[in-house]
C-alpha atoms as a PDB file:
ATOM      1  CA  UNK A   1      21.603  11.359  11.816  1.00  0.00           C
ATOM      2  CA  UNK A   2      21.507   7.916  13.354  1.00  0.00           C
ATOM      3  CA  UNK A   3      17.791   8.537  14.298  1.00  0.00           C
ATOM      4  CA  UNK A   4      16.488   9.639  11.233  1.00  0.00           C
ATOM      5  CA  UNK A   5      17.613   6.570   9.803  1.00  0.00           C
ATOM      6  CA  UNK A   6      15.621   4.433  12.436  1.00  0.00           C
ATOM      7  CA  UNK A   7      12.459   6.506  11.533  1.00  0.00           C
ATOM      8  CA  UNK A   8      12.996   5.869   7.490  1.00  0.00           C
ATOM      9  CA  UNK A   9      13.629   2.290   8.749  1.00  0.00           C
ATOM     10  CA  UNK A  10      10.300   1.928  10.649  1.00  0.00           C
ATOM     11  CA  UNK A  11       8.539   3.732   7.614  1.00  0.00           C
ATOM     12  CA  UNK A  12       9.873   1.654   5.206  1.00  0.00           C
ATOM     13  CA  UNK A  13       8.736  -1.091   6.833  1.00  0.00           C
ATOM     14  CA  UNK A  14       5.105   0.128   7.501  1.00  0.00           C
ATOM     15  CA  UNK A  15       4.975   0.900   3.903  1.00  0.00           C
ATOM     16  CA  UNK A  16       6.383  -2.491   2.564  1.00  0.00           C
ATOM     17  CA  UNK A  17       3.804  -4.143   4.816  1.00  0.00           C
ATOM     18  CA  UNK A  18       0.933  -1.980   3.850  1.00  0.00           C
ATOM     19  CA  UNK A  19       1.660  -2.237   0.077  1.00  0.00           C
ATOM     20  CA  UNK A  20       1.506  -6.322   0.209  1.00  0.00           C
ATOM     21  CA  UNK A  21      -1.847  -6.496   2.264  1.00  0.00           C
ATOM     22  CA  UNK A  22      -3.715  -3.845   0.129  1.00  0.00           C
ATOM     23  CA  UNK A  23      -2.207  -5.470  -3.241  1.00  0.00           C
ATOM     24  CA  UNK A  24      -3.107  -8.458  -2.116  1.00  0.00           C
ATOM     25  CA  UNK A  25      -7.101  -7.239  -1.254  1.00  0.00           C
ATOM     26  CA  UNK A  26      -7.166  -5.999  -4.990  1.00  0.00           C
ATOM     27  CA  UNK A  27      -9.573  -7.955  -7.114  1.00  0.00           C
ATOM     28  CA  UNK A  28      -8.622 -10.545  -9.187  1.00  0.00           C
ATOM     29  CA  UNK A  29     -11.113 -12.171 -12.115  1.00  0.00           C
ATOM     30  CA  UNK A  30     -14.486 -12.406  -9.703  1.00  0.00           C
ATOM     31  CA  UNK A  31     -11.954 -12.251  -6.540  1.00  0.00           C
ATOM     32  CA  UNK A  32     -11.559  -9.846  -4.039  1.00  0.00           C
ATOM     33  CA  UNK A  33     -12.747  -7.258  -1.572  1.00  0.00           C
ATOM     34  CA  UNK A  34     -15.032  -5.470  -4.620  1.00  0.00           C
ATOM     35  CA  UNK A  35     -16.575  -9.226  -5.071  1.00  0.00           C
ATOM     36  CA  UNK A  36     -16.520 -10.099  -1.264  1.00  0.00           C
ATOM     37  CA  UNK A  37     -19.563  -7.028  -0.629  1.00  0.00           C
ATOM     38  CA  UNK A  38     -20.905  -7.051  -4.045  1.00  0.00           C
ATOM     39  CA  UNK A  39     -21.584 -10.583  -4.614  1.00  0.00           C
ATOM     40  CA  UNK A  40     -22.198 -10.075  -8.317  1.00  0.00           C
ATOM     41  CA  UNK A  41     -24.256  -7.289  -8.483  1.00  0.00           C
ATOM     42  CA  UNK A  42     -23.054  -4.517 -11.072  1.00  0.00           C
ATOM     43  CA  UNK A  43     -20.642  -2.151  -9.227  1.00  0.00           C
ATOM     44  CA  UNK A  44     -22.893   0.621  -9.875  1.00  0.00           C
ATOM     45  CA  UNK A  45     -25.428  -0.917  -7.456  1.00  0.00           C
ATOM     46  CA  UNK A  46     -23.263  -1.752  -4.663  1.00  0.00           C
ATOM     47  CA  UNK A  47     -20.567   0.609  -4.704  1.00  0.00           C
ATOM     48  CA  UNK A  48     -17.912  -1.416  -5.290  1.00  0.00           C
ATOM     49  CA  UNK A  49     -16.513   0.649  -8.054  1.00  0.00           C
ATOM     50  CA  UNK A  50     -15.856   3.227  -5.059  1.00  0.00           C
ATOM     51  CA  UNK A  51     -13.960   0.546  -2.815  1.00  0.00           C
ATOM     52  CA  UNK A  52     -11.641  -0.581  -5.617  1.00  0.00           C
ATOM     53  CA  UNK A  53     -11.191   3.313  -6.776  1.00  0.00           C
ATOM     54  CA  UNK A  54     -10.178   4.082  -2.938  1.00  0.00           C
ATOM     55  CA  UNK A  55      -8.078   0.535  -2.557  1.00  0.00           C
ATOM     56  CA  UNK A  56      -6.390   1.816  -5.756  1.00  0.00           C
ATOM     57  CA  UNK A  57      -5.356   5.418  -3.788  1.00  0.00           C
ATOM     58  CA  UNK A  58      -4.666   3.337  -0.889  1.00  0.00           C
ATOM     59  CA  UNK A  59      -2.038   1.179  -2.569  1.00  0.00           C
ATOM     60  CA  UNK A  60      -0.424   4.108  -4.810  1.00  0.00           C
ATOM     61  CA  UNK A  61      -0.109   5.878  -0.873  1.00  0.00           C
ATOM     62  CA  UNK A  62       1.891   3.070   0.212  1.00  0.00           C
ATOM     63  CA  UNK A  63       3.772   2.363  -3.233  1.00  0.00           C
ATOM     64  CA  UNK A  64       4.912   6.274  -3.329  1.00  0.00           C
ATOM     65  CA  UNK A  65       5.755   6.107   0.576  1.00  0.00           C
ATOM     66  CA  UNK A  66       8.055   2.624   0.310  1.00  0.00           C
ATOM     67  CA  UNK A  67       9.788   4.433  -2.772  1.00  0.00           C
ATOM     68  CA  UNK A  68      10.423   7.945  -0.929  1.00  0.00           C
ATOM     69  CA  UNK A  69      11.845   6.318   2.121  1.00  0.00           C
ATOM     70  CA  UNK A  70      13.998   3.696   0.036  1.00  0.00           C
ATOM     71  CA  UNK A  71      15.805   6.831  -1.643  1.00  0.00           C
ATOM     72  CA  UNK A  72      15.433   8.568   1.694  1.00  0.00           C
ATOM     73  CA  UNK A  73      17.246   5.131   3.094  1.00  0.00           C
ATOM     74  CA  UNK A  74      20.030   5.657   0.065  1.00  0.00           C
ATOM     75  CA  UNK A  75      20.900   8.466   1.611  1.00  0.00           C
ATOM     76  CA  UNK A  76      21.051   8.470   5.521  1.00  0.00           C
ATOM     77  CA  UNK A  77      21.701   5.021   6.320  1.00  0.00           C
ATOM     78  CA  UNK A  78      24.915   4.153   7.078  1.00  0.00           C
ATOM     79  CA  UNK A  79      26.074   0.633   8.090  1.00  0.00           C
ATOM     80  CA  UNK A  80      28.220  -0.036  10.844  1.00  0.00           C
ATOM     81  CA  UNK A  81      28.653   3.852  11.709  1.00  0.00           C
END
Protein backbone atom coordinates (compact mmCIF):
# COMPACT_ATOMS: atom_id res chain seq x y z
CA UNK A 1 0.00 0.00 0.00
CA UNK A 2 2.93 2.19 0.93
CA UNK A 3 3.97 2.25 -2.81
CA UNK A 4 0.94 3.12 -4.34
CA UNK A 5 0.91 6.06 -2.32
CA UNK A 6 4.47 7.16 -3.60
CA UNK A 7 3.15 6.71 -7.23
CA UNK A 8 -0.20 9.00 -6.47
CA UNK A 9 2.44 11.24 -4.80
CA UNK A 10 4.72 11.56 -7.88
CA UNK A 11 1.46 11.96 -10.07
CA UNK A 12 0.10 14.47 -8.13
CA UNK A 13 2.92 16.32 -8.40
CA UNK A 14 3.44 15.98 -12.24
CA UNK A 15 -0.06 17.06 -12.55
CA UNK A 16 0.10 20.15 -10.16
CA UNK A 17 3.17 21.18 -12.15
CA UNK A 18 1.72 20.61 -15.53
CA UNK A 19 -1.59 22.40 -14.70
CA UNK A 20 0.40 25.80 -13.61
CA UNK A 21 2.73 25.90 -16.78
CA UNK A 22 -0.11 25.20 -19.34
CA UNK A 23 -2.54 27.73 -17.36
CA UNK A 24 -0.08 29.96 -17.32
CA UNK A 25 0.65 29.62 -21.51
CA UNK A 26 -3.19 30.36 -21.90
CA UNK A 27 -3.87 33.66 -23.57
CA UNK A 28 -4.65 36.55 -21.85
CA UNK A 29 -6.17 39.97 -23.68
CA UNK A 30 -3.49 39.96 -26.86
CA UNK A 31 -1.10 37.65 -24.54
CA UNK A 32 -0.04 34.34 -24.93
CA UNK A 33 1.13 31.34 -26.88
CA UNK A 34 -2.07 31.90 -29.56
CA UNK A 35 -0.57 35.69 -29.88
CA UNK A 36 3.18 34.61 -29.61
CA UNK A 37 2.75 32.57 -33.45
CA UNK A 38 -0.08 34.57 -34.68
CA UNK A 39 1.11 37.98 -34.24
CA UNK A 40 -2.31 39.47 -34.93
CA UNK A 41 -3.44 37.78 -37.74
CA UNK A 42 -7.14 36.34 -37.40
CA UNK A 43 -6.90 32.82 -35.85
CA UNK A 44 -8.43 31.42 -38.82
CA UNK A 45 -5.26 32.27 -40.81
CA UNK A 46 -2.71 31.06 -38.53
CA UNK A 47 -4.16 28.36 -36.68
CA UNK A 48 -4.12 29.61 -33.52
CA UNK A 49 -7.67 28.79 -32.78
CA UNK A 50 -6.28 25.04 -32.98
CA UNK A 51 -3.34 25.71 -30.39
CA UNK A 52 -5.61 27.34 -27.80
CA UNK A 53 -8.45 24.50 -28.54
CA UNK A 54 -5.54 21.77 -27.86
CA UNK A 55 -3.88 23.99 -24.79
CA UNK A 56 -7.50 23.95 -23.52
CA UNK A 57 -7.53 19.72 -23.66
CA UNK A 58 -4.12 19.91 -22.41
CA UNK A 59 -4.98 21.79 -19.23
CA UNK A 60 -8.49 19.95 -18.55
CA UNK A 61 -5.86 16.53 -18.84
CA UNK A 62 -3.90 17.82 -16.10
CA UNK A 63 -6.86 19.52 -14.04
CA UNK A 64 -8.87 15.97 -14.15
CA UNK A 65 -5.46 14.04 -13.35
CA UNK A 66 -4.42 16.46 -10.09
CA UNK A 67 -8.18 15.92 -8.95
CA UNK A 68 -8.23 11.93 -9.44
CA UNK A 69 -4.99 11.47 -7.63
CA UNK A 70 -5.93 14.06 -4.75
CA UNK A 71 -9.06 11.72 -3.96
CA UNK A 72 -6.86 8.80 -4.89
CA UNK A 73 -4.31 10.52 -2.14
CA UNK A 74 -7.58 10.74 0.40
CA UNK A 75 -7.60 7.42 0.35
CA UNK A 76 -4.18 5.54 0.44
CA UNK A 77 -2.00 7.88 2.10
CA UNK A 78 -1.36 7.36 5.41
CA UNK A 79 0.97 9.52 7.57
CA UNK A 80 3.42 8.20 9.78
CA UNK A 81 2.37 4.41 9.00
Amino acid sequence: MELLAYITIAIHVICAVGLVVFVLLHSGKGTGVSSLFGAGLPASATGTGMIEKNLDRITIAFAAGYGFTALMLMLVYRPGS
